[in-house]
Protein backbone atom coordinates (compact mmCIF):
# COMPACT_ATOMS: atom_id res chain seq x y z
CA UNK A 1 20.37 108.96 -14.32
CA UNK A 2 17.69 108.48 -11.63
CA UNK A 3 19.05 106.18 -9.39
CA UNK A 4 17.30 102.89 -8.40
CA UNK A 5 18.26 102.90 -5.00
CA UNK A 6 16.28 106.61 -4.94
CA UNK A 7 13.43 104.47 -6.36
CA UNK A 8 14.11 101.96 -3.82
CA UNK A 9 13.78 104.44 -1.09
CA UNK A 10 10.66 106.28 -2.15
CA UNK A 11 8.71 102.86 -2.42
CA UNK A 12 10.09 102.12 1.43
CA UNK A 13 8.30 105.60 2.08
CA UNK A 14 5.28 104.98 0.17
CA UNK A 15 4.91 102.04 2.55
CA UNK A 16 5.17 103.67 5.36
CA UNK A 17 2.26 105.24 5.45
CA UNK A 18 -0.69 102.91 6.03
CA UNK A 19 -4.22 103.32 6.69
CA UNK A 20 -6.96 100.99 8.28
CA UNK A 21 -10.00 101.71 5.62
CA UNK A 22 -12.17 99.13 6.76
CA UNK A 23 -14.01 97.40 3.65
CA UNK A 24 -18.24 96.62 3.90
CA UNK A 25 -17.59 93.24 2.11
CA UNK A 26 -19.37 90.94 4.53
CA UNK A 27 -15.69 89.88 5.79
CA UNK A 28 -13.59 90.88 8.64
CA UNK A 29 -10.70 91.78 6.09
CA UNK A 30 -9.33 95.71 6.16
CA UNK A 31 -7.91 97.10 2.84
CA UNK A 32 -5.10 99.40 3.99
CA UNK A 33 -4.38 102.26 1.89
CA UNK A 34 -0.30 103.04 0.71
CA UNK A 35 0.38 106.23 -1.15
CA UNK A 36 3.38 108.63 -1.99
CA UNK A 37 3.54 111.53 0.83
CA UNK A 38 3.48 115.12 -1.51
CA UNK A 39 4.64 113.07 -4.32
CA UNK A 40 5.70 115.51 -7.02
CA UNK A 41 7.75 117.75 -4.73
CA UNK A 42 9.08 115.06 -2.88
CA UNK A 43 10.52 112.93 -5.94
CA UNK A 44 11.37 115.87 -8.17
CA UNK A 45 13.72 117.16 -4.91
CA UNK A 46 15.33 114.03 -4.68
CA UNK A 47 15.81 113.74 -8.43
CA UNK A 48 17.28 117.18 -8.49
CA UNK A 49 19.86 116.10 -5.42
CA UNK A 50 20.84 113.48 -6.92
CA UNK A 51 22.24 115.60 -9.96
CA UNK A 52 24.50 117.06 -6.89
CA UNK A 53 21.98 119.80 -6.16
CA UNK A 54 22.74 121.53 -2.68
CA UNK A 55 20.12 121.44 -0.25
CA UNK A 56 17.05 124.35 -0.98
CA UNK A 57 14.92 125.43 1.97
CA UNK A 58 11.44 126.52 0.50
CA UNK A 59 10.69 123.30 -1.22
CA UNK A 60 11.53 121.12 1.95
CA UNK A 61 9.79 123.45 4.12
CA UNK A 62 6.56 123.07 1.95
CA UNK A 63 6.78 119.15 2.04
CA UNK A 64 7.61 118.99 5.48
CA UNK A 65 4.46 121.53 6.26
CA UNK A 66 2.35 121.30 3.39
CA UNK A 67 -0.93 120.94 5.27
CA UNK A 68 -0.20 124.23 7.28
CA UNK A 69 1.29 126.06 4.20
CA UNK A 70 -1.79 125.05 2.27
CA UNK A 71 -4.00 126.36 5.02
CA UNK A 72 -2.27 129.27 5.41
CA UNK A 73 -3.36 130.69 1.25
CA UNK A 74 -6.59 129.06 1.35
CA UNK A 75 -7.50 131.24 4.73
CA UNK A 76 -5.69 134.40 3.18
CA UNK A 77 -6.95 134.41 0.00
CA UNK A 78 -10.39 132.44 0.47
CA UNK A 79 -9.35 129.57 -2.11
CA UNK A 80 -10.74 125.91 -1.76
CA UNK A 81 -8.22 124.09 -0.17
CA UNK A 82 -8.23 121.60 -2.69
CA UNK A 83 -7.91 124.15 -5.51
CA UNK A 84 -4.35 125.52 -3.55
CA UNK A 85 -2.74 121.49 -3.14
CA UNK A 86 -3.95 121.44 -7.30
CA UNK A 87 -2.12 124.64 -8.01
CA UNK A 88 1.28 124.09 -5.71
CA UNK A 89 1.59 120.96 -7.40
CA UNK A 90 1.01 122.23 -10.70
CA UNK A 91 3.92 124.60 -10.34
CA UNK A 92 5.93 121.52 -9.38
CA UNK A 93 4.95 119.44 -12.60
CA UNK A 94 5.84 122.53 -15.03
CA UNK A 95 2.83 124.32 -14.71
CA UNK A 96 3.18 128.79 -14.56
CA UNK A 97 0.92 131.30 -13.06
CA UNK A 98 -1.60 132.80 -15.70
CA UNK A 99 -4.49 134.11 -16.68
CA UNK A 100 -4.41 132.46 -19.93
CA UNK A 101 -7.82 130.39 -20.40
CA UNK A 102 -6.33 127.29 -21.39
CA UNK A 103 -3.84 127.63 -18.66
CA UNK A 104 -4.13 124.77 -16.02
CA UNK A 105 -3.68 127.63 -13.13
CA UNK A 106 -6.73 129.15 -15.08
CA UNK A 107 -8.45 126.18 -14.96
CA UNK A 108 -7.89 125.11 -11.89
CA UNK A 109 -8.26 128.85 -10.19
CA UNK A 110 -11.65 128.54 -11.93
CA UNK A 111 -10.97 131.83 -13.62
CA UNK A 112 -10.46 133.86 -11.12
CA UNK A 113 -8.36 136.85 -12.00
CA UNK A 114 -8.11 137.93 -8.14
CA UNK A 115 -7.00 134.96 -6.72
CA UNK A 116 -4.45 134.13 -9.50
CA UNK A 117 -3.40 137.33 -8.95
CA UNK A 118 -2.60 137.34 -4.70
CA UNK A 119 -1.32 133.81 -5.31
CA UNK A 120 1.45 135.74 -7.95
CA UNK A 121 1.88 138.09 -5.43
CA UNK A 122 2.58 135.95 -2.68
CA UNK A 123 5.83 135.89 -0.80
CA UNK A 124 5.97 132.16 -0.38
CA UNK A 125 4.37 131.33 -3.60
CA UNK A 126 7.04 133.79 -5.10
CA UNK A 127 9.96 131.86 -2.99
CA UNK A 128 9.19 128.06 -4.20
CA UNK A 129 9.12 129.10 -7.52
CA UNK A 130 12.30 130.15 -7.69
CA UNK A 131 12.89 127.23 -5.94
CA UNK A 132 11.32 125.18 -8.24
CA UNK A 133 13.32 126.30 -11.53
CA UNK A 134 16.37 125.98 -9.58
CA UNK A 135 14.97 122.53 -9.24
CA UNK A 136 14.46 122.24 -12.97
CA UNK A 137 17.21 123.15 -14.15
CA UNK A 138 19.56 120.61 -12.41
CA UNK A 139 17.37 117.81 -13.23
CA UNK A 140 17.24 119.02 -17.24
CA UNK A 141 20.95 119.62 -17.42
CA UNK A 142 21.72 116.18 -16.06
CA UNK A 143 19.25 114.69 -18.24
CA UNK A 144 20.89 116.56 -21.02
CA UNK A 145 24.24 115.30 -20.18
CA UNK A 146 23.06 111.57 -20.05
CA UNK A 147 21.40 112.22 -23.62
CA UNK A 148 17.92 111.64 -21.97
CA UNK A 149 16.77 115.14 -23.10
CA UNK A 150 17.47 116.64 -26.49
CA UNK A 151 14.60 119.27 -27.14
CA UNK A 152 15.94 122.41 -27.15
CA UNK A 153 13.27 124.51 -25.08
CA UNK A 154 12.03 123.02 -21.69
CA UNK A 155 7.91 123.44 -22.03
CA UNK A 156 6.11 122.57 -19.08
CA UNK A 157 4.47 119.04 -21.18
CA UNK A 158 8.08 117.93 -20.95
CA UNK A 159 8.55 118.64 -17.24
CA UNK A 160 5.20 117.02 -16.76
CA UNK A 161 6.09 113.64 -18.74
CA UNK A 162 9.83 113.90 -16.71
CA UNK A 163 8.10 113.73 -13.43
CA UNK A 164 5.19 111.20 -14.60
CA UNK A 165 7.91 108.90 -15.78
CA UNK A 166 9.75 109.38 -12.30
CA UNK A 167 6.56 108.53 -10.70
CA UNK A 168 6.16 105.06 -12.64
CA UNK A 169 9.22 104.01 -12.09
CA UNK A 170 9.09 104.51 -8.12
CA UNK A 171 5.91 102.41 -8.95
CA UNK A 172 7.58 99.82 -10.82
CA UNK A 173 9.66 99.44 -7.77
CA UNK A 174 7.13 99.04 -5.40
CA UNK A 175 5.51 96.61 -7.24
CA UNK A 176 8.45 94.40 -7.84
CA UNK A 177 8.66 94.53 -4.16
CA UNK A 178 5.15 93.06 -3.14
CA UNK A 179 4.90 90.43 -5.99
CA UNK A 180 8.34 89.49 -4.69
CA UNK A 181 7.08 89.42 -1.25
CA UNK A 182 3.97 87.74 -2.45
CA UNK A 183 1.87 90.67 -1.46
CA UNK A 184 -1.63 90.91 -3.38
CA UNK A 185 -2.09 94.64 -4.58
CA UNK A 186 -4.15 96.87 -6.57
CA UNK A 187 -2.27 100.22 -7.54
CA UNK A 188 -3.77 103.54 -7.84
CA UNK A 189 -2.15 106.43 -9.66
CA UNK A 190 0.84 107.21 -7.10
CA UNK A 191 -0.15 104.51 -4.62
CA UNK A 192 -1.46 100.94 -3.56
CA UNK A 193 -4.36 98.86 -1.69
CA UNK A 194 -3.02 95.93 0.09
CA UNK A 195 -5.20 93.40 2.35
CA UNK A 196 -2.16 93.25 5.24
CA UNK A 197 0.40 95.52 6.58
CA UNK A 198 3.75 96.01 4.99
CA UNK A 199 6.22 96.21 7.81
């Protein structure tokens, strides 16, 4: 089971990482901006270690240098950056490299058979994936052990409404934690606005 104190933590990240966005409201007041650092990779990992999971390397390396690793295929393979953090995180949420139209890799590779193609290819790309269902199949099996998961194939839709789940309740957490505080919030997908700091 996903442990609360995990939740705990992640919301304790999420507020770590403010941003001064001032607001054109005809006040002085700042809205600072709270959200999840690399979300998906970054909760999934410490889902799957909490199963008793040892340690991987790819998958911390890519959340500890995402921006660079990012950089790094869009320059090689002339991809919109965007279009690569879409893609990685795809993988991540269950997604699968494929030139499939419907496919979201398709989709979000705007059909480009080249590019889906190098990105197959590449080393690193190659790397977290393994990563990734090494990932997968610790959190599945101890989801399976706890009764949480019956289906008997893992398609990516489940590993998608696993993770989204994950996500909310990190949310839920945070959000206990500023109406206890007495903190006036608006959330926003895997993140918050607040019109102070959070220490």
């Amino acid at each position: 089971v996903y442990e609360l104190d995990l939740a705990r933590q992640q919301a304790e990240i999420a507020a770590s990482g403010a941003g001064n966005v001032p607001v054109d409201d005809g006040s002085t007041t700042a809205v600072y901006d709270y959200d999840m650092v690399c979300a998906a990779p970054s909760l999934l990992y410490q889902r799957a270690l909490a199963t008793g999971m040892q340690p991987l390397t790819i998958i911390p390396q890519y959340i500890e240098l995402r921006s660079e690793l990012r950089k790094h295929l869009s320059d090689t393979y002339n991809i919109e950056l965007n279009a690569i953090k879409q893609f990685l995180t795809g993988l991540f949420q269950g997604g699968f490299i494929s030139k499939w139209h419907m496919s979201r890799c398709y989709k979000t590779l705007n059909g480009n058979y080249s590019h889906i193609e190098s990105l197959r290819r590449d080393p690193f790309v190659q790397a977290l994936l393994i990563e990734i269902k090494q990932l997968w199949k610790h959190i599945i099996a101890d989801m399976r052990a706890n009764k949480e998961f019956t289906e008997k194939r893992v398609l990516g839709k489940h590993k998608a409404q696993i993770y989204r789940s994950i996500e909310e309740e990190v949310m839920r957490e945070v959000k206990r934690y500023l109406m206890k505080n007495k903190i006036t919030f608006f959330g926003i997908h895997d993140g918050f606005q607040t019109r102070e700091v959070i220490d």
